[in-house]
N, C-alpha and C. Protein backbone atom coordinates (compact mmCIF):
# COMPACT_ATOMS: atom_id res chain seq x y z
N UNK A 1 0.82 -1.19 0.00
CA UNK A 1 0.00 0.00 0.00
C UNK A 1 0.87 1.26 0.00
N UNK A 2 1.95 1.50 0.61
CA UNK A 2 2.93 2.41 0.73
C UNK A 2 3.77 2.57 -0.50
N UNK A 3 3.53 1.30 -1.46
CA UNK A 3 4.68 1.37 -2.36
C UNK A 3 3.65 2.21 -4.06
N UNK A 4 2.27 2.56 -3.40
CA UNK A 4 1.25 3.05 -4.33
C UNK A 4 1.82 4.62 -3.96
N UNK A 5 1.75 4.79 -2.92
CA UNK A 5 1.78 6.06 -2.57
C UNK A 5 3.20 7.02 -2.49
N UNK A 6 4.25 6.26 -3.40
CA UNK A 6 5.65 6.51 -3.47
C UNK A 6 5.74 7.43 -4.82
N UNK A 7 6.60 8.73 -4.54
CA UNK A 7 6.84 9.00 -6.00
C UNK A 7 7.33 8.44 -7.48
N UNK A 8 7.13 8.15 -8.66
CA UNK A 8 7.51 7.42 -9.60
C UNK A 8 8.72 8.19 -9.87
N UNK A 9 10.41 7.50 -10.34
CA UNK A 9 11.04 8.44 -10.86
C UNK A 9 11.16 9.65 -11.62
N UNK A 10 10.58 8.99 -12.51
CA UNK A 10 10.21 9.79 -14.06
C UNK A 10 9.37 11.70 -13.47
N UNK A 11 8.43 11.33 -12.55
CA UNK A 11 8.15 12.58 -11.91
C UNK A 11 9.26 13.62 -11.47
N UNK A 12 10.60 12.96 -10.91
CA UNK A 12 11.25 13.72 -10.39
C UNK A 12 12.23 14.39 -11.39
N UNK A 13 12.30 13.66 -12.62
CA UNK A 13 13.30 14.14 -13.68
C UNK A 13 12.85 15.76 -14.04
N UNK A 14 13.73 15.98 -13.99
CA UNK A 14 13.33 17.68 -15.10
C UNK A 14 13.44 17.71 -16.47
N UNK A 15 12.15 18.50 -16.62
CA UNK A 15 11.54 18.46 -18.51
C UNK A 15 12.25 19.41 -18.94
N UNK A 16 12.55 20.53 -18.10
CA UNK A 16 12.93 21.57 -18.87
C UNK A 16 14.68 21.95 -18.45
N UNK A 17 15.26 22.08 -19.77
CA UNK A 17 16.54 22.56 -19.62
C UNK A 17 17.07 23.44 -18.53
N UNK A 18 18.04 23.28 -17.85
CA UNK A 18 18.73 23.82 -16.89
C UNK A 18 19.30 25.30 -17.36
N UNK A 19 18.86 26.81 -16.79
CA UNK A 19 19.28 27.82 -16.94
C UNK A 19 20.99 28.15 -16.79
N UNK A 20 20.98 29.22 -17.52
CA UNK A 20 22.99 28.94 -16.95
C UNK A 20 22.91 29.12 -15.30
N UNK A 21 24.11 29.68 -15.01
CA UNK A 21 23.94 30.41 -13.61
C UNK A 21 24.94 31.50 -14.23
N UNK A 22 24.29 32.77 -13.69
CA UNK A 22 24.85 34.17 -13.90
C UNK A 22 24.53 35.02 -12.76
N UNK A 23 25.01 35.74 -12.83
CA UNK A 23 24.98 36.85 -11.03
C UNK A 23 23.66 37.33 -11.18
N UNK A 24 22.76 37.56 -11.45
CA UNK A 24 21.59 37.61 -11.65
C UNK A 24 20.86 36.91 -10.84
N UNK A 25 21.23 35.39 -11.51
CA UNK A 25 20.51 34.28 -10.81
C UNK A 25 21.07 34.00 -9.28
N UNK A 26 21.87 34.23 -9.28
CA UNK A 26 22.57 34.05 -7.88
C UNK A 26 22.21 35.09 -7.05
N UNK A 27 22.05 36.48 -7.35
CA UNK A 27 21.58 37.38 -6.40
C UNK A 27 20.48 37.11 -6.22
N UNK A 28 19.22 36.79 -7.21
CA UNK A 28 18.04 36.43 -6.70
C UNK A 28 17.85 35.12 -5.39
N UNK A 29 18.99 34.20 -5.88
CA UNK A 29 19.24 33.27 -4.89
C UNK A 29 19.57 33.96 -3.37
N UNK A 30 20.47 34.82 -3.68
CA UNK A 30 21.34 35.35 -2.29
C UNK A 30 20.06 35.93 -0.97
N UNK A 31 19.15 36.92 -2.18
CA UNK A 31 18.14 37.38 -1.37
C UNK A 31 17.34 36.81 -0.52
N UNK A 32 16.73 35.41 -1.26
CA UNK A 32 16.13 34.16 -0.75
C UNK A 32 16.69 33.63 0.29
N UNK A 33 18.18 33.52 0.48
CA UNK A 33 18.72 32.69 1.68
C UNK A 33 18.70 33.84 2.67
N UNK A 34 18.84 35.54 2.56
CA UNK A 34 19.20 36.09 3.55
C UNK A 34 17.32 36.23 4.39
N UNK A 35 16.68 35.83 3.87
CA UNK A 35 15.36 35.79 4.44
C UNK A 35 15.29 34.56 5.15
N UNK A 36 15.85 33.09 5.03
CA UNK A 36 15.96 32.23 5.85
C UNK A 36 17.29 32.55 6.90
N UNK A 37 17.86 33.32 6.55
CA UNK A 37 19.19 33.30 7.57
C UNK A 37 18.83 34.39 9.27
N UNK A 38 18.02 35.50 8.28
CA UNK A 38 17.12 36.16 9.20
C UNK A 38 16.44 35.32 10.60
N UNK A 39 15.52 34.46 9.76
CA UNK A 39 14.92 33.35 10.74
C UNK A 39 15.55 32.34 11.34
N UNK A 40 17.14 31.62 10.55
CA UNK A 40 17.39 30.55 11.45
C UNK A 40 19.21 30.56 10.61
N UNK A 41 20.39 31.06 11.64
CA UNK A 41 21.76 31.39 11.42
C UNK A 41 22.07 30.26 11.10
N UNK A 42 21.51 29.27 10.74
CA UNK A 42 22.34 27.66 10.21
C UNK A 42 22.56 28.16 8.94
N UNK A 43 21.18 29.15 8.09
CA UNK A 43 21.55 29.22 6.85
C UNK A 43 23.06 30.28 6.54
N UNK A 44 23.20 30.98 7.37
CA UNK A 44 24.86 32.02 7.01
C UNK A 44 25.83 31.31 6.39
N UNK A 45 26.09 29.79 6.37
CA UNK A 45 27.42 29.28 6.02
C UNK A 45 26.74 29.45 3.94
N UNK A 46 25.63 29.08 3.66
CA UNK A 46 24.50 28.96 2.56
C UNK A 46 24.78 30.54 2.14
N UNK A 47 24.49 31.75 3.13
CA UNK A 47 24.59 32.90 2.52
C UNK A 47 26.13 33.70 2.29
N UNK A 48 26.88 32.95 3.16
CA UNK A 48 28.36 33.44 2.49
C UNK A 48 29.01 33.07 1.03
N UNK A 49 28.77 31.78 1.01
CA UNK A 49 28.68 31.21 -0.05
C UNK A 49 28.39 31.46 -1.84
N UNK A 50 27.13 32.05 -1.13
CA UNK A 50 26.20 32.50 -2.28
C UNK A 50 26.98 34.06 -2.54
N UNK A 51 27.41 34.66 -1.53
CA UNK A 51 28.11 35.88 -1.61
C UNK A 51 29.56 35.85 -2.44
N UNK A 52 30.18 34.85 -2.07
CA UNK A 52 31.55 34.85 -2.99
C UNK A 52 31.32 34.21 -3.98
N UNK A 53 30.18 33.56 -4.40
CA UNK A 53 30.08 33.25 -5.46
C UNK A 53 29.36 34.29 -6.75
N UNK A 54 28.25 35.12 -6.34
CA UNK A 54 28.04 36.33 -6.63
C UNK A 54 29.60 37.22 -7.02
N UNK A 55 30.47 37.64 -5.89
CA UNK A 55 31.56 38.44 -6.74
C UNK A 55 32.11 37.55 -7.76
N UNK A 56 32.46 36.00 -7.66
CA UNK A 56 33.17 35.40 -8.65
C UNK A 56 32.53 35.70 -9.96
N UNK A 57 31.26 35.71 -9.90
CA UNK A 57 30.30 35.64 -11.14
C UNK A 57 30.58 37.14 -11.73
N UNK A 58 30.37 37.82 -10.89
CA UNK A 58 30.46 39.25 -11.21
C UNK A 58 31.66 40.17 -11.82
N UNK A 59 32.91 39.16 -11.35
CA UNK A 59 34.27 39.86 -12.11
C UNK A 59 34.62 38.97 -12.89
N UNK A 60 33.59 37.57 -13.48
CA UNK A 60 33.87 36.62 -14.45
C UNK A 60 32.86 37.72 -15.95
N UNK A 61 31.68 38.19 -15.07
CA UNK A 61 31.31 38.93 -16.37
C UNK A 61 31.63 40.20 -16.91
N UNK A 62 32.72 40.56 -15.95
CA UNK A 62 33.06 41.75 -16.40
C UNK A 62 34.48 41.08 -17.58
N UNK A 63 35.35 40.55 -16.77
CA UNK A 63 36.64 40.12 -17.97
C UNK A 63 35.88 39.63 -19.24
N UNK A 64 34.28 38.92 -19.27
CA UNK A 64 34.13 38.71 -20.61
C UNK A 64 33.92 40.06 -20.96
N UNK A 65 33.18 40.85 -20.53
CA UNK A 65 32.44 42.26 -21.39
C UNK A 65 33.83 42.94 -21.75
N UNK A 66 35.08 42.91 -21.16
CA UNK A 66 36.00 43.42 -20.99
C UNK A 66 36.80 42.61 -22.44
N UNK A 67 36.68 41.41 -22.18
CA UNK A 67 37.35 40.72 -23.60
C UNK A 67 36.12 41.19 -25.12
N UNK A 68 35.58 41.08 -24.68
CA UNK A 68 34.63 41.29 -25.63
C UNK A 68 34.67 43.26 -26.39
N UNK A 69 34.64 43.94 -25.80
CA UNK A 69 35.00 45.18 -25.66
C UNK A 69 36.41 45.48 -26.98
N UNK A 70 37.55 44.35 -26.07
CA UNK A 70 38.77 44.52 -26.69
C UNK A 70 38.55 43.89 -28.20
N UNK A 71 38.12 42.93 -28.23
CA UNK A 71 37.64 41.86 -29.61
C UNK A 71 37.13 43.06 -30.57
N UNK A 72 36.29 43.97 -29.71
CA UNK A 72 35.59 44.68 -31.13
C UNK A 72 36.32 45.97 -31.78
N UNK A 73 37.25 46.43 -30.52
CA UNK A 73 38.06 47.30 -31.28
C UNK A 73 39.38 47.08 -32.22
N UNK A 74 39.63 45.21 -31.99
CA UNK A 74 40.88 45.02 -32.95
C UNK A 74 40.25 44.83 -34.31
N UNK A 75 39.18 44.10 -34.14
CA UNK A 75 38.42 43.85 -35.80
C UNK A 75 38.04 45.51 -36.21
N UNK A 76 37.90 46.61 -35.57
CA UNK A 76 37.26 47.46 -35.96
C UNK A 76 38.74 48.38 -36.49
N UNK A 77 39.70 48.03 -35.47
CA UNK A 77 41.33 48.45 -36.09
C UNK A 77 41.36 48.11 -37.47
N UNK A 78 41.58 46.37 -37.52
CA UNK A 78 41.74 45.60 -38.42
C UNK A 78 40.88 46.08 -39.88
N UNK A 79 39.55 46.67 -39.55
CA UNK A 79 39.13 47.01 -40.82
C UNK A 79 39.40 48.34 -41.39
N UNK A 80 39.62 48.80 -40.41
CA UNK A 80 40.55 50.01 -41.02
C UNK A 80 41.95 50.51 -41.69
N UNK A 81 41.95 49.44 -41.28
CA UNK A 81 44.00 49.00 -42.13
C UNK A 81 43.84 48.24 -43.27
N UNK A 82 42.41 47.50 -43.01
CA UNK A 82 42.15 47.05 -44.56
C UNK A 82 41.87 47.87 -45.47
N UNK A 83 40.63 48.71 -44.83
CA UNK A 83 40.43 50.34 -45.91
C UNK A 83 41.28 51.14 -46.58
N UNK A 84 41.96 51.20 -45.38
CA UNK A 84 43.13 52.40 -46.43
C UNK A 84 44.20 52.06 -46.77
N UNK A 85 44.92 50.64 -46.49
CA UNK A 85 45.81 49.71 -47.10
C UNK A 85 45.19 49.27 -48.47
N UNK A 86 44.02 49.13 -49.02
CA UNK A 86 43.17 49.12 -50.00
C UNK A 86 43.29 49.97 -50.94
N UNK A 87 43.32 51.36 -50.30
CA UNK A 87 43.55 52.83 -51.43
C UNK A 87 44.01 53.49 -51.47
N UNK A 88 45.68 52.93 -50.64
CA UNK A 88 46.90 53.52 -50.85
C UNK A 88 47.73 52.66 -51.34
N UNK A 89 47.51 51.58 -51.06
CA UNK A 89 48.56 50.06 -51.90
C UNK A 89 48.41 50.17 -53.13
N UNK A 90 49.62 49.19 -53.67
CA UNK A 90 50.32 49.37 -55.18
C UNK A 90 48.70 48.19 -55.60
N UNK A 91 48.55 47.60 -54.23
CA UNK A 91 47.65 46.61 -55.36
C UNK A 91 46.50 46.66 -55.55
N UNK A 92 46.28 47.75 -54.91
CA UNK A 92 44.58 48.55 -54.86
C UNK A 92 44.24 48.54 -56.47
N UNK A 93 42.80 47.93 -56.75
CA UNK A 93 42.67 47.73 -58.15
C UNK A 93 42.51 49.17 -58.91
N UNK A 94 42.51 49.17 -59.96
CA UNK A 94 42.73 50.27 -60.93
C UNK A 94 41.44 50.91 -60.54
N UNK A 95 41.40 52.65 -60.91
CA UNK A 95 39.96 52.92 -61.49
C UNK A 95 39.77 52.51 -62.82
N UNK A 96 37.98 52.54 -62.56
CA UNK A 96 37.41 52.35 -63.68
C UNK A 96 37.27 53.24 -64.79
N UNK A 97 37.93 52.87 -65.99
CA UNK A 97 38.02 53.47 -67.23
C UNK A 97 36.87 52.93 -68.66
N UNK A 98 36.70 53.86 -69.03
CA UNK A 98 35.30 53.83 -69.77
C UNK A 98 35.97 52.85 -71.68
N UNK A 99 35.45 52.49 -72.08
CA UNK A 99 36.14 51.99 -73.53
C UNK A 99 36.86 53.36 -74.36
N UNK A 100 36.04 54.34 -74.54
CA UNK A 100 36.90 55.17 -75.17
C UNK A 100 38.03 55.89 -74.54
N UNK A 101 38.19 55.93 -73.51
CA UNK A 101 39.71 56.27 -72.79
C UNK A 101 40.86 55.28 -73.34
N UNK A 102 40.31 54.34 -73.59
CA UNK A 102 41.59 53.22 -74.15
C UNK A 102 42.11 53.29 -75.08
């Protein structure tokens, strides 16, 4: 009779894809634990935690925005050395000349 009233695995699986984790998600987390920590200090070891993991997250998204930042000003270098290496080089193609100029 007990073994009717047991959860089936398959219930406990998750349907839906796992979100990343980003400081976002973790501060929303952080807030949540400091409302149980309020009520019962077992959770503090849970809210420190969540705290250094928050800055880790937080100076992990800055070095990307920071790499990312740098990425766009070398391609944006890079196309500019293509531009005018283009129409100052010997191999910059000819202008266009009409048939009767020839």
């Amino acid at each position: 009779m007990l073994l009717d009233m047991a959860p089936s695995r398959q219930s406990a699986i998750r349907t839906e894809p796992a979100r990343p984790v980003d400081a976002a998600r973790i501060e929303a987390a952080l807030v949540k634990v400091a409302v149980l920590v309020t009520q019962d200090s077992a959770f503090a070891p849970v809210f420190e935690r969540l705290e250094a993991e928050l800055a880790a997250a937080v100076k992990k998204e800055e070095q990307l925005s920071e790499a990312q930042r740098r990425a766009r000003a070398l391609l944006a270098q890079r196309a500019m050395r293509a531009t005018s290496s283009a129409t100052c080089s010997s191999d910059a193609p000819l202008p266009y000349r009409s048939r009767s100029s020839r």
